[in-house]
C-alpha atoms as a PDB file:
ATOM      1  CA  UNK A   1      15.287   6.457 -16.162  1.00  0.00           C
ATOM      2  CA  UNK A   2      12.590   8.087 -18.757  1.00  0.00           C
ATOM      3  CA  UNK A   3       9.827  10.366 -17.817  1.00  0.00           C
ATOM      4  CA  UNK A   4       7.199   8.370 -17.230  1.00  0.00           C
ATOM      5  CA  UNK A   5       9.173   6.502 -14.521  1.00  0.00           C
ATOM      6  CA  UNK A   6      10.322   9.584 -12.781  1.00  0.00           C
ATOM      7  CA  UNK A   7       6.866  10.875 -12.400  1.00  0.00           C
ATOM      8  CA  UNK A   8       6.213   7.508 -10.994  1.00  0.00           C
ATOM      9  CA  UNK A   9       8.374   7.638  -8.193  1.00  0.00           C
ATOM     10  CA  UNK A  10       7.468  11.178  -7.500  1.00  0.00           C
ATOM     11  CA  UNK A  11       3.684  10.019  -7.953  1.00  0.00           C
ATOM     12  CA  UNK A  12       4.973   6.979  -4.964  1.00  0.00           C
ATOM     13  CA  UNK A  13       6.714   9.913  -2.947  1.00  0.00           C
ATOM     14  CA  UNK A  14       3.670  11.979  -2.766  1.00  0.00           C
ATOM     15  CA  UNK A  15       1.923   9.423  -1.503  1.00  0.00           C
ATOM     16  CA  UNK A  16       4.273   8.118   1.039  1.00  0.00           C
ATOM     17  CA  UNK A  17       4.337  11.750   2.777  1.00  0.00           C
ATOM     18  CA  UNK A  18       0.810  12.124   2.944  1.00  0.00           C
ATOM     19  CA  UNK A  19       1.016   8.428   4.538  1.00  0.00           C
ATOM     20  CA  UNK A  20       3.163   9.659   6.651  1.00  0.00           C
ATOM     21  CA  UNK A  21       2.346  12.580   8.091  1.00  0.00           C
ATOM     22  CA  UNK A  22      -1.183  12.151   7.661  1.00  0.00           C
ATOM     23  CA  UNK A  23      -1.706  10.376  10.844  1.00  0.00           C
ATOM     24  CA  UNK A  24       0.080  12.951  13.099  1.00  0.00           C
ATOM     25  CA  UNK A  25      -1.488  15.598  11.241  1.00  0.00           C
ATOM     26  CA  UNK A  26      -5.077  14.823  12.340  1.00  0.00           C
ATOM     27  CA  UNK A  27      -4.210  13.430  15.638  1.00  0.00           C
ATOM     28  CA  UNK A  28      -2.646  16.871  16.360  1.00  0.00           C
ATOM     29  CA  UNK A  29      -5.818  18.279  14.992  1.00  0.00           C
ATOM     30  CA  UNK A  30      -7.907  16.300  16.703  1.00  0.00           C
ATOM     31  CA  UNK A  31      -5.742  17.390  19.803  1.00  0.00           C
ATOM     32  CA  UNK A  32      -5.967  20.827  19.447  1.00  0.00           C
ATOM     33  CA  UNK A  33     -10.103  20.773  18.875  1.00  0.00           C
ATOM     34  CA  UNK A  34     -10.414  18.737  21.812  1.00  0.00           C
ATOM     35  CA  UNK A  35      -8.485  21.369  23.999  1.00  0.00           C
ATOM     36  CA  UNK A  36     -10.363  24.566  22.217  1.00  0.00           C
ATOM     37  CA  UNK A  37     -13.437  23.053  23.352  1.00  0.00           C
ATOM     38  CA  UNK A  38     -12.237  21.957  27.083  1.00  0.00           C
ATOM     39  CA  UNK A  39     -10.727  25.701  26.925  1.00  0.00           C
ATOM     40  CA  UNK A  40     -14.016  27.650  25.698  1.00  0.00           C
ATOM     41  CA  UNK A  41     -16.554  25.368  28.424  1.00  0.00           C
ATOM     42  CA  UNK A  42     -14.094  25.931  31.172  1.00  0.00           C
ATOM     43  CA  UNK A  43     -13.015  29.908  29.932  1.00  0.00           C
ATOM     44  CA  UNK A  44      -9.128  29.316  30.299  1.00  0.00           C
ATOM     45  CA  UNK A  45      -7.431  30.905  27.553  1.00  0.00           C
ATOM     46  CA  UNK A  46      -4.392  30.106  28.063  1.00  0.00           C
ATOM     47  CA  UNK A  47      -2.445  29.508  24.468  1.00  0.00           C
ATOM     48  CA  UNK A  48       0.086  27.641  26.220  1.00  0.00           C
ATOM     49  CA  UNK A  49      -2.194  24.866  26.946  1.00  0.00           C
ATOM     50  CA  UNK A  50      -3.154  23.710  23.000  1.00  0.00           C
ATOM     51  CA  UNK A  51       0.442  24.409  22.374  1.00  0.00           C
ATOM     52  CA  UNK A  52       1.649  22.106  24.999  1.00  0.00           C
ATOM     53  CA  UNK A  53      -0.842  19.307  24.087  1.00  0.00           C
ATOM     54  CA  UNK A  54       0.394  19.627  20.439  1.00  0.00           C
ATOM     55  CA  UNK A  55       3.763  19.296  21.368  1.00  0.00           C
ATOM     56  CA  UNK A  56       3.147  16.333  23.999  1.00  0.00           C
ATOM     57  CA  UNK A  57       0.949  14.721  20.877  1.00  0.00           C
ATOM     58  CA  UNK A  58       3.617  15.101  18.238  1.00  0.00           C
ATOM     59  CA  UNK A  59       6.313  13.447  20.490  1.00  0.00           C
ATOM     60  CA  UNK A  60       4.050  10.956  21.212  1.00  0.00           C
ATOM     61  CA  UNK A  61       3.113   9.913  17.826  1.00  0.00           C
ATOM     62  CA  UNK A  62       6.670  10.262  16.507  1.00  0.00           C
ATOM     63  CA  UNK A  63       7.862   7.546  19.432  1.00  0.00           C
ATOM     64  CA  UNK A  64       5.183   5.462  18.729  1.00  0.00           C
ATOM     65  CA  UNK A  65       4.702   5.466  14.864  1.00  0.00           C
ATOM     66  CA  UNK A  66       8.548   6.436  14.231  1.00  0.00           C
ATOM     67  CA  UNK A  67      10.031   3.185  13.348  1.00  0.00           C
ATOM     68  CA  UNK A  68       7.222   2.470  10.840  1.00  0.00           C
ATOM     69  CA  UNK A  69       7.657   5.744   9.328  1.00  0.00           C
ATOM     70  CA  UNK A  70      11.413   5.393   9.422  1.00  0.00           C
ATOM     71  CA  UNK A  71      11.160   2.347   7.337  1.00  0.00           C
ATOM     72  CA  UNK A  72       8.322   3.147   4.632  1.00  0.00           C
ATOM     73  CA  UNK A  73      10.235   6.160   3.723  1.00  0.00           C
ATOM     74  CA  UNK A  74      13.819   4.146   3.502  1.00  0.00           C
ATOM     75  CA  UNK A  75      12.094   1.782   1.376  1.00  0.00           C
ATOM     76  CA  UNK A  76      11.264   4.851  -0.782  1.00  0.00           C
ATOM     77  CA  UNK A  77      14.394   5.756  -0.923  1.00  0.00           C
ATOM     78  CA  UNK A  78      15.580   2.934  -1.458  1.00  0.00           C
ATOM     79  CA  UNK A  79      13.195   2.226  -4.882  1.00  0.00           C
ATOM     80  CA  UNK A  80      14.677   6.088  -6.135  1.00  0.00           C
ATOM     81  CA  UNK A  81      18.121   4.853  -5.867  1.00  0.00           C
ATOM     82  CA  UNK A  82      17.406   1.774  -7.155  1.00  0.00           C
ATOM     83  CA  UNK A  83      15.599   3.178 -10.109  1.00  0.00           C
ATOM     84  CA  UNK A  84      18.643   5.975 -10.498  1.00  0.00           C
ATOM     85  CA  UNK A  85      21.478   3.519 -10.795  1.00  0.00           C
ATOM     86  CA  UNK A  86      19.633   0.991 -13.063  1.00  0.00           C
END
């Protein structure tokens, strides 16, 4: 493996996690605006309340979009090994 290839795959990596997490990342943040502004109309401040939405969010997306995450970052993986050994 020579340099230009390595910074290829890390290049491929860096875009895979931002693939990745990206979509959990702004449904969480999405999430959380929604419940700041249900929480300042209503005048519950209650922190527990974004923090449990976040949480019930985050499990949700994981279940949902877990196997397809699962598998673009094997195939990664897969690639760097690949690329390693030969």
């Amino acid at each position: 493996m020579n340099e230009a290839q390595a910074i290829k795959l890390i290049h491929q990596g860096l875009e895979i996690g931002i693939l990745v997490a990206g979509p959990i990342l702004l449904a969480i943040t999405a999430g959380g605006l929604l419940t700041s502004v249900v929480q300042a109309l209503t005048q519950v401040q209650e922190q527990t309340v974004g923090f449990v939405v976040k949480v019930a969010i985050t499990i949700s997306c994981i279940w949902v979009m877990g196997p397809w995450m699962l598998h673009r970052l094997a195939d990664h993986l897969r690639g760097v090994l690949e690329a390693i050994a030969g």
